[in-house]
C-alpha atoms as a PDB file:
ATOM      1  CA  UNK A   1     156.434 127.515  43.121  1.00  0.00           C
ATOM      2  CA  UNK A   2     157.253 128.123  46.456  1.00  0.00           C
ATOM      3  CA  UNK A   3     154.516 129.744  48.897  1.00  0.00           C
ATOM      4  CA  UNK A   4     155.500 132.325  51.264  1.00  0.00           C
ATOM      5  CA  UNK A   5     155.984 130.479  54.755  1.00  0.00           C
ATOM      6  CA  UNK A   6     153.511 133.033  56.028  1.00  0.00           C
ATOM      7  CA  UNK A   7     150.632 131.422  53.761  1.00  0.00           C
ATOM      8  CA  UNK A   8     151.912 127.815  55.004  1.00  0.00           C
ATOM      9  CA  UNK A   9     151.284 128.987  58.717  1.00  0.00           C
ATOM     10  CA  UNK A  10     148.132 130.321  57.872  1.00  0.00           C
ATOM     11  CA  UNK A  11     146.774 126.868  56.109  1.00  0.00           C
ATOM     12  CA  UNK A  12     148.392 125.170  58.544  1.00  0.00           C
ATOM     13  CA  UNK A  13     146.887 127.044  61.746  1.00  0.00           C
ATOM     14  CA  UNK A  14     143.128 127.058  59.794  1.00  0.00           C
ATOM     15  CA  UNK A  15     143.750 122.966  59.605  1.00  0.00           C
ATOM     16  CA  UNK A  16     144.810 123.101  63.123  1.00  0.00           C
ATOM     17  CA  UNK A  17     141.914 125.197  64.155  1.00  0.00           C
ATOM     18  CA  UNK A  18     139.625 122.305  62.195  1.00  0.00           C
ATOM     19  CA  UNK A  19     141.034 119.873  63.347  1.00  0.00           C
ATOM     20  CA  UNK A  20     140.357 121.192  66.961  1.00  0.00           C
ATOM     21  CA  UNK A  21     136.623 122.501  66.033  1.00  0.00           C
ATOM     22  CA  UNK A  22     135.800 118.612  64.928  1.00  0.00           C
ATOM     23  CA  UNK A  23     137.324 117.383  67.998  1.00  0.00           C
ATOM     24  CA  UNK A  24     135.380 119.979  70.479  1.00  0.00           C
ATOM     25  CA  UNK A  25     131.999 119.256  68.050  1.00  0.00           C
ATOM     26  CA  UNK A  26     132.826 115.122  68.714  1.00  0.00           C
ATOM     27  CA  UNK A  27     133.197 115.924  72.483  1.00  0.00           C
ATOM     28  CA  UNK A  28     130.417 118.056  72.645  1.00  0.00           C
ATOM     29  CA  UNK A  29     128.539 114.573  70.539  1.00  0.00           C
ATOM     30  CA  UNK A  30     129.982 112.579  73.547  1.00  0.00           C
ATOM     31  CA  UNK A  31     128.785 115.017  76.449  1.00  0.00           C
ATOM     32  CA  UNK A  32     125.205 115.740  75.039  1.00  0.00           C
ATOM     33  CA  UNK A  33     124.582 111.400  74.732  1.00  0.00           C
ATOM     34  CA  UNK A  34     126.383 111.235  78.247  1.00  0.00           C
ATOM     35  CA  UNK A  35     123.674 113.803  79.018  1.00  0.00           C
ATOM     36  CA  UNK A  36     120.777 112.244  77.631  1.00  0.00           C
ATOM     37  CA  UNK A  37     121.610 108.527  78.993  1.00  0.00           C
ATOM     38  CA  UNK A  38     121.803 110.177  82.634  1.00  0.00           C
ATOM     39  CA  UNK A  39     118.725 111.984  81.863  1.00  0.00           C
ATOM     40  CA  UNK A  40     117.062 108.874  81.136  1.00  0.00           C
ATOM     41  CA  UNK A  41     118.425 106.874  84.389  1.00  0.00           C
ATOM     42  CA  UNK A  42     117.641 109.364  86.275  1.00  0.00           C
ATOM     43  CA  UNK A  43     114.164 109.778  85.396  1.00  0.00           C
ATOM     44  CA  UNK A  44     114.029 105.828  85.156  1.00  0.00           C
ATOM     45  CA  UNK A  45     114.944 105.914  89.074  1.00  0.00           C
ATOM     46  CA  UNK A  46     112.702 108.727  89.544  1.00  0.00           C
ATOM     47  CA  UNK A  47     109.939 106.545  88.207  1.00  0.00           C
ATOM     48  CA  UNK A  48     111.200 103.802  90.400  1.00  0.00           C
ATOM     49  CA  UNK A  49     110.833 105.874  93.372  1.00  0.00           C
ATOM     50  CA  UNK A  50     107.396 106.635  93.070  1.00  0.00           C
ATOM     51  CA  UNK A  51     106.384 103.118  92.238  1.00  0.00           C
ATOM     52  CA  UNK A  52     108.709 102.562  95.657  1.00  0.00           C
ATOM     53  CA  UNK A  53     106.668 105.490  97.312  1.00  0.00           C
ATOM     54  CA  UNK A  54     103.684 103.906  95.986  1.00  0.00           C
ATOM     55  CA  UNK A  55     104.232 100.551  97.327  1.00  0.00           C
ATOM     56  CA  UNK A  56     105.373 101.796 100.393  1.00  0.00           C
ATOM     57  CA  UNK A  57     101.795 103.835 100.928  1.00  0.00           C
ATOM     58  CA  UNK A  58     100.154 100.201 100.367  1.00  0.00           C
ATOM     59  CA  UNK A  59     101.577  98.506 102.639  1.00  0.00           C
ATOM     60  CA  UNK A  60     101.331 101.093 105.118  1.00  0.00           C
ATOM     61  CA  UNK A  61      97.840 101.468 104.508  1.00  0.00           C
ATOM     62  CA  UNK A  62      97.288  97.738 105.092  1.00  0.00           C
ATOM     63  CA  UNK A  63      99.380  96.898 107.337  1.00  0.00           C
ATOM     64  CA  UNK A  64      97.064 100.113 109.089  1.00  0.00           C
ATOM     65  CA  UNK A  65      94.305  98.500 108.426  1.00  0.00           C
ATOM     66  CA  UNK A  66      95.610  94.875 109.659  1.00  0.00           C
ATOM     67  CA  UNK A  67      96.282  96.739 112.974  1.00  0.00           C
ATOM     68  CA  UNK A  68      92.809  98.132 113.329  1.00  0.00           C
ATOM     69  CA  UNK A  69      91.548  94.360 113.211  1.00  0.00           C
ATOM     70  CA  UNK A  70      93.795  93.074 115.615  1.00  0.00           C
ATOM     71  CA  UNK A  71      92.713  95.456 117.408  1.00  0.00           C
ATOM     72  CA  UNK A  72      89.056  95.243 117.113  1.00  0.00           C
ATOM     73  CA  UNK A  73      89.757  91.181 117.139  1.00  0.00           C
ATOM     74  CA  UNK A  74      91.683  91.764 120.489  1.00  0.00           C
ATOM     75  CA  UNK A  75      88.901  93.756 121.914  1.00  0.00           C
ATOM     76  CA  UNK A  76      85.750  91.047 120.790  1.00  0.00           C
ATOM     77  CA  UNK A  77      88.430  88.538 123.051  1.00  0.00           C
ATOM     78  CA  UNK A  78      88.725  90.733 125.975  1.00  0.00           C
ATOM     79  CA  UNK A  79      84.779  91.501 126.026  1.00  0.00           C
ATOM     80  CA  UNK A  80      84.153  87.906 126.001  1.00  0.00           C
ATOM     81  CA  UNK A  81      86.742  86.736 128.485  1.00  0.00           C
ATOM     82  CA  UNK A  82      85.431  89.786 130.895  1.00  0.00           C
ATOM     83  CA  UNK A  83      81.937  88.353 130.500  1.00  0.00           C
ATOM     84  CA  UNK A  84      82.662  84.922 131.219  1.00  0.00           C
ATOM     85  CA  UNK A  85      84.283  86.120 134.375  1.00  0.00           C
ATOM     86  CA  UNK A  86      81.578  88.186 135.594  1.00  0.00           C
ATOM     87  CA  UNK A  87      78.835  85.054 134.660  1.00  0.00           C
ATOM     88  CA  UNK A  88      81.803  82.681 136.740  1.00  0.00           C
ATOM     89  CA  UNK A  89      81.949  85.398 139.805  1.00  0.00           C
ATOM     90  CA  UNK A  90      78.372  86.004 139.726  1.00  0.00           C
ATOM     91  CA  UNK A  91      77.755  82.170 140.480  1.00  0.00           C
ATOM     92  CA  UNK A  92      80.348  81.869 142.711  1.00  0.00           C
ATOM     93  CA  UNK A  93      78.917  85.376 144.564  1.00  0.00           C
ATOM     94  CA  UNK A  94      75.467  83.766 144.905  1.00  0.00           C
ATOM     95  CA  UNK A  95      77.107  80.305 146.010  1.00  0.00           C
ATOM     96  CA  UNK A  96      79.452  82.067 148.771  1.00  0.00           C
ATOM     97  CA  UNK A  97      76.183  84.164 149.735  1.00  0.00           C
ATOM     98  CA  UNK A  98      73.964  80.898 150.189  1.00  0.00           C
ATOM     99  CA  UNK A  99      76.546  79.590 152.300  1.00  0.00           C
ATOM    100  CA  UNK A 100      76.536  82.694 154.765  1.00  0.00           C
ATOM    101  CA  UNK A 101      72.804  82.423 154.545  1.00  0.00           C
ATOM    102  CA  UNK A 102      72.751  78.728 155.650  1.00  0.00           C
ATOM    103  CA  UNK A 103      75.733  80.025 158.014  1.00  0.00           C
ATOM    104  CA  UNK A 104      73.244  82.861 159.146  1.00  0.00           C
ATOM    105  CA  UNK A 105      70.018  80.829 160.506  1.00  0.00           C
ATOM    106  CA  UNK A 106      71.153  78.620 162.928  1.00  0.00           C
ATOM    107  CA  UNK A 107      67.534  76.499 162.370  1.00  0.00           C
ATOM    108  CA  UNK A 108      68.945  75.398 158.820  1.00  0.00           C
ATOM    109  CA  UNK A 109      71.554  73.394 161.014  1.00  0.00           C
ATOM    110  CA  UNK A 110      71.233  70.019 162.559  1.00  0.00           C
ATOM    111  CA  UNK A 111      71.328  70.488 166.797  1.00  0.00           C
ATOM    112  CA  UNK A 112      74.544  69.146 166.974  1.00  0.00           C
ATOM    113  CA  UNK A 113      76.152  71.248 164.842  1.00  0.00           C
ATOM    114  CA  UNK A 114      74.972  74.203 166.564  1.00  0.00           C
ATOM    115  CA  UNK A 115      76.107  73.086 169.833  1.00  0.00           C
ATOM    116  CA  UNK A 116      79.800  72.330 168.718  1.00  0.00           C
ATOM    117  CA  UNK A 117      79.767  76.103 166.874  1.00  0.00           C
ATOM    118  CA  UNK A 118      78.488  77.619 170.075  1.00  0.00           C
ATOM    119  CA  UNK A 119      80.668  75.891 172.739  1.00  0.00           C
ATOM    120  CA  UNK A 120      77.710  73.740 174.544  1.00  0.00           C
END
Protein backbone atom coordinates (compact mmCIF):
# COMPACT_ATOMS: atom_id res chain seq x y z
CA UNK A 1 0.00 0.00 0.00
CA UNK A 2 1.47 2.77 -1.52
CA UNK A 3 0.66 6.45 -0.14
CA UNK A 4 0.08 9.18 -2.47
CA UNK A 5 3.52 11.17 -2.70
CA UNK A 6 1.42 14.16 -1.75
CA UNK A 7 0.74 12.58 1.86
CA UNK A 8 4.65 11.66 2.01
CA UNK A 9 5.46 15.49 1.48
CA UNK A 10 3.06 16.43 3.89
CA UNK A 11 4.55 13.97 6.82
CA UNK A 12 7.64 14.74 5.68
CA UNK A 13 7.37 18.74 5.74
CA UNK A 14 5.29 18.40 9.41
CA UNK A 15 8.67 16.31 10.58
CA UNK A 16 10.68 18.96 9.01
CA UNK A 17 8.71 21.70 10.57
CA UNK A 18 9.39 19.64 14.13
CA UNK A 19 12.35 19.10 13.69
CA UNK A 20 12.97 22.92 13.17
CA UNK A 21 10.38 23.98 16.12
CA UNK A 22 12.72 21.70 18.65
CA UNK A 23 15.73 23.24 17.30
CA UNK A 24 14.38 27.08 17.56
CA UNK A 25 12.75 25.91 21.28
CA UNK A 26 16.67 24.44 22.15
CA UNK A 27 18.08 27.82 20.88
CA UNK A 28 15.66 29.81 22.45
CA UNK A 29 16.86 27.23 25.92
CA UNK A 30 20.43 28.42 24.97
CA UNK A 31 19.63 32.29 24.56
CA UNK A 32 17.31 32.65 27.70
CA UNK A 33 20.49 30.78 30.10
CA UNK A 34 22.95 33.04 27.99
CA UNK A 35 20.51 35.70 29.23
CA UNK A 36 20.24 34.89 32.69
CA UNK A 37 24.18 34.18 33.27
CA UNK A 38 24.79 37.86 31.82
CA UNK A 39 22.07 39.04 33.96
CA UNK A 40 23.74 37.70 36.85
CA UNK A 41 27.43 39.12 35.94
CA UNK A 42 26.17 42.02 35.30
CA UNK A 43 24.41 42.65 38.38
CA UNK A 44 27.44 40.84 40.18
CA UNK A 45 29.66 43.85 38.69
CA UNK A 46 27.00 46.20 39.46
CA UNK A 47 27.29 45.12 43.05
CA UNK A 48 31.00 45.37 42.71
CA UNK A 49 30.77 48.86 41.70
CA UNK A 50 29.03 50.12 44.51
CA UNK A 51 31.16 48.29 47.01
CA UNK A 52 34.03 50.13 44.60
CA UNK A 53 31.95 53.45 44.95
CA UNK A 54 31.71 52.70 48.50
CA UNK A 55 35.27 52.23 49.18
CA UNK A 56 36.17 54.93 47.15
CA UNK A 57 33.80 57.47 49.42
CA UNK A 58 35.98 56.05 52.49
CA UNK A 59 38.93 56.75 51.55
CA UNK A 60 38.06 60.00 50.29
CA UNK A 61 36.46 60.85 53.36
CA UNK A 62 39.62 59.97 55.31
CA UNK A 63 42.05 60.78 53.42
CA UNK A 64 39.71 64.40 53.88
CA UNK A 65 39.90 64.12 57.13
CA UNK A 66 43.83 63.18 57.26
CA UNK A 67 44.23 66.52 55.35
CA UNK A 68 42.32 68.60 57.83
CA UNK A 69 44.95 67.35 60.54
CA UNK A 70 47.87 68.05 58.67
CA UNK A 71 46.57 70.93 58.36
CA UNK A 72 45.56 71.86 61.78
CA UNK A 73 49.05 69.94 62.83
CA UNK A 74 50.86 72.33 60.32
CA UNK A 75 49.21 75.32 61.76
CA UNK A 76 49.93 74.33 65.88
CA UNK A 77 53.88 74.25 64.16
CA UNK A 78 53.71 77.52 62.51
CA UNK A 79 52.01 79.25 65.72
CA UNK A 80 54.73 77.94 67.77
CA UNK A 81 57.69 78.64 65.54
CA UNK A 82 56.10 82.39 65.06
CA UNK A 83 56.08 82.67 68.85
CA UNK A 84 59.42 81.58 69.50
CA UNK A 85 60.55 84.17 67.05
CA UNK A 86 58.75 87.00 68.42
CA UNK A 87 60.03 85.85 72.32
CA UNK A 88 63.86 85.57 70.31
CA UNK A 89 63.30 89.24 68.56
CA UNK A 90 61.76 90.66 71.52
CA UNK A 91 65.08 89.90 73.54
CA UNK A 92 67.20 90.75 70.99
CA UNK A 93 64.93 94.27 70.52
CA UNK A 94 65.44 95.07 74.22
CA UNK A 95 69.27 93.98 74.01
CA UNK A 96 69.94 96.23 70.73
CA UNK A 97 67.83 99.05 72.63
CA UNK A 98 70.08 98.82 75.90
CA UNK A 99 72.95 99.16 73.79
CA UNK A 100 71.72 102.53 72.11
CA UNK A 101 70.78 103.52 75.60
CA UNK A 102 74.32 102.92 77.00
CA UNK A 103 75.34 104.42 73.41
CA UNK A 104 72.94 107.42 74.28
CA UNK A 105 74.38 108.82 77.80
CA UNK A 106 77.74 109.53 77.30
CA UNK A 107 78.15 109.43 81.52
CA UNK A 108 77.59 105.50 81.28
CA UNK A 109 81.08 105.60 79.42
CA UNK A 110 84.52 105.59 80.86
CA UNK A 111 86.36 109.31 79.89
CA UNK A 112 88.44 107.79 77.54
CA UNK A 113 86.09 106.32 75.58
CA UNK A 114 84.26 109.42 75.13
CA UNK A 115 87.18 111.30 74.05
CA UNK A 116 88.25 108.77 71.23
CA UNK A 117 84.23 108.82 70.00
CA UNK A 118 84.31 112.58 70.00
CA UNK A 119 87.70 113.34 68.33
CA UNK A 120 89.55 114.97 71.58
Amino acid sequence: MSLPDEIKQARWTLQEQQRLLSEAQAEAARTVSKAGERALTMIGQHDLVKRAEKQAEAVLKDAGLRAEETRRAADRYAWEVMQNLETQLLRTVATVKKGVEALRTPAARPAKEVEVVSGR
